[in-house]
C-alpha atoms as a PDB file:
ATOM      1  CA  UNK A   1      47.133 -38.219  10.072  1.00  0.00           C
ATOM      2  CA  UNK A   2      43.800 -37.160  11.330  1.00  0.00           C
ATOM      3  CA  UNK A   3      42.410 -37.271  15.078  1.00  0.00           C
ATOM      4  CA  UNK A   4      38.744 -38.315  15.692  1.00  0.00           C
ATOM      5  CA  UNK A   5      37.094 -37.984  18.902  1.00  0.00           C
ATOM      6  CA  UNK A   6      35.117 -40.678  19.843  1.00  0.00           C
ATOM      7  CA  UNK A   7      32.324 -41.024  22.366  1.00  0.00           C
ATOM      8  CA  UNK A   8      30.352 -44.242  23.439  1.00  0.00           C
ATOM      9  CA  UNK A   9      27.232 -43.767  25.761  1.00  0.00           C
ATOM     10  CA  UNK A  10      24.255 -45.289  26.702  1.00  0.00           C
ATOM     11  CA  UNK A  11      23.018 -48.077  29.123  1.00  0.00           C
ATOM     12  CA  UNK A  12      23.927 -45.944  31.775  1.00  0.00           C
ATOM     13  CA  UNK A  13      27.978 -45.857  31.085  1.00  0.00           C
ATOM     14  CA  UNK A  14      30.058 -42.824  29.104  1.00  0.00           C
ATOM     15  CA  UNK A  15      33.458 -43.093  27.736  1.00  0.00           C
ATOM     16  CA  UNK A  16      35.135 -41.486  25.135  1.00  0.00           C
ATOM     17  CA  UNK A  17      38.358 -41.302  23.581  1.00  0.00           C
ATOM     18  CA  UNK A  18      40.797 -39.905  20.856  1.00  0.00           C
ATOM     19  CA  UNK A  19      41.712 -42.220  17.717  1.00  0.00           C
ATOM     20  CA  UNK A  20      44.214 -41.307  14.913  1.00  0.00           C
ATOM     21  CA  UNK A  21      43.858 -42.540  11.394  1.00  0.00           C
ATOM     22  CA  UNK A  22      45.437 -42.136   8.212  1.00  0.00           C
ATOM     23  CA  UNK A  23      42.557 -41.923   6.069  1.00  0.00           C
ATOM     24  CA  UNK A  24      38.806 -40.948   6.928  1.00  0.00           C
ATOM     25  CA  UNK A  25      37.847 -43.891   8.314  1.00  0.00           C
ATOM     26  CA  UNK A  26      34.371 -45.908   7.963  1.00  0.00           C
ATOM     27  CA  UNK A  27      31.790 -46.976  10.566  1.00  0.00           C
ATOM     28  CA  UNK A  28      32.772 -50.648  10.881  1.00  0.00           C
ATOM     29  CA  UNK A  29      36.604 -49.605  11.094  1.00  0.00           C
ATOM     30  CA  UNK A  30      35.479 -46.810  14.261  1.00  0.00           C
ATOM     31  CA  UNK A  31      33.059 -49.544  16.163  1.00  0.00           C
ATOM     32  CA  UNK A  32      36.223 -51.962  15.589  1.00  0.00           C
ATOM     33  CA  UNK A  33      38.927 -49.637  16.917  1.00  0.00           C
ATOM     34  CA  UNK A  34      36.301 -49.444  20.258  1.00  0.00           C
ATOM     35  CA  UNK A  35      35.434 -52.421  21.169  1.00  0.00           C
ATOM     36  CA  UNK A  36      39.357 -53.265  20.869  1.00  0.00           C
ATOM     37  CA  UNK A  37      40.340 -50.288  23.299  1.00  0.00           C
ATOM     38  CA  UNK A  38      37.905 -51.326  25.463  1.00  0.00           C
ATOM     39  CA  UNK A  39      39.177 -54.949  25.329  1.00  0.00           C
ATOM     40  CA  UNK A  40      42.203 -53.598  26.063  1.00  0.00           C
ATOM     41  CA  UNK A  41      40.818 -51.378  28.768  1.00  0.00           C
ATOM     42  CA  UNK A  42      42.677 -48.266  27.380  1.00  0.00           C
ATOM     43  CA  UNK A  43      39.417 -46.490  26.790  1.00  0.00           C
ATOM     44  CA  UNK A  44      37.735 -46.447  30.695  1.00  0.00           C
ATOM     45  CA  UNK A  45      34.043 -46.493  30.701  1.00  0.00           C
ATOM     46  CA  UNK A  46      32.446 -44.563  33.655  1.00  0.00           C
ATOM     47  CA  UNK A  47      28.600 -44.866  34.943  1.00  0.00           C
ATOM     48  CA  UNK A  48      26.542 -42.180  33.817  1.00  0.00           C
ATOM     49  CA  UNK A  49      22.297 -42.107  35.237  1.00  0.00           C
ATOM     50  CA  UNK A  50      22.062 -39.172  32.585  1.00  0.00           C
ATOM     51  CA  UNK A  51      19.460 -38.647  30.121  1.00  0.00           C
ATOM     52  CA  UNK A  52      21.010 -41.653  27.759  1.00  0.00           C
ATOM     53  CA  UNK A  53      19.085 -44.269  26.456  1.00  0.00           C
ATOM     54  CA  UNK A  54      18.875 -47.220  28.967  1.00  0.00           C
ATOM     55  CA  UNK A  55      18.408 -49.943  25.973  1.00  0.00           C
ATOM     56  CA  UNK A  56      20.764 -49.191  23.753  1.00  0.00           C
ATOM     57  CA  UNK A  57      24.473 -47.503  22.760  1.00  0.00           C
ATOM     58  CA  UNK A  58      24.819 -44.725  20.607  1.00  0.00           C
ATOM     59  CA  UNK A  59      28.171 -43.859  19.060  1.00  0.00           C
ATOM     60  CA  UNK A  60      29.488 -40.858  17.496  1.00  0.00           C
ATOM     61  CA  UNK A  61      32.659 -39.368  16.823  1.00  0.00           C
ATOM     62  CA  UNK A  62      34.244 -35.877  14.927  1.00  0.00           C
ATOM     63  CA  UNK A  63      37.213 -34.829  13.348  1.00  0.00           C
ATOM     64  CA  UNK A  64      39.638 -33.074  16.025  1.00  0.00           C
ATOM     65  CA  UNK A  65      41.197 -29.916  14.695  1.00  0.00           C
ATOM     66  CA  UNK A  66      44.127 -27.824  16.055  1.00  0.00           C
ATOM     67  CA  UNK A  67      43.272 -24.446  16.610  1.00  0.00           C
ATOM     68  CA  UNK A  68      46.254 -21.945  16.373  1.00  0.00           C
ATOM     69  CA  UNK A  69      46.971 -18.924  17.867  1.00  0.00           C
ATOM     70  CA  UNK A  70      46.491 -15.777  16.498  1.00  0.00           C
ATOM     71  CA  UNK A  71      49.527 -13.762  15.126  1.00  0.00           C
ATOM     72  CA  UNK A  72      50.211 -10.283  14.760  1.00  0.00           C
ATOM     73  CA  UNK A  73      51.695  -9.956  10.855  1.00  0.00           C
ATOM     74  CA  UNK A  74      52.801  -7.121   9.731  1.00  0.00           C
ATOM     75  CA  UNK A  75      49.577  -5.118  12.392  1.00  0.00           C
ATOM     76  CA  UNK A  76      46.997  -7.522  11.197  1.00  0.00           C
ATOM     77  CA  UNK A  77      46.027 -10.550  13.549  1.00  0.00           C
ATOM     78  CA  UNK A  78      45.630 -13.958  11.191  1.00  0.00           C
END
């Protein structure tokens, strides 16, 4: 299962969130997932008067990736 980090901004609001999927998942099945979370109002949308667009939303999201610690292996740091 992978995690995707998705953020919705624009027309002066912000709100992102973290979505697991099993499979790499396309456009239509992100902008679905979203507008059902905020339905649901699990993902919160706060005001933002930043340098977003005013008319319109823009929506993007990434692949979230554990980063692990460093070990020391036989005097070598992996």
């Amino acid at each position: 299962m992978k995690n995707y980090k998705v953020r919705l901004f624009g027309k002066e609001i912000f709100g992102e969130h973290v979505l697991p999927f099993n499979t790499e998942p396309t456009q239509e099945q992100i902008e679905d997932m979203v507008a059902l979370l905020i339905e649901r109002g699990e993902m919160k949308l706060e005001p933002d008067k930043g340098f977003h667009s005013r008319d319109r939303w823009t929506l993007t999201y990434e692949e979230v990736t554990e980063e692990k610690e460093k070990e020391l292996v036989l005097g070598t740091w992996i």
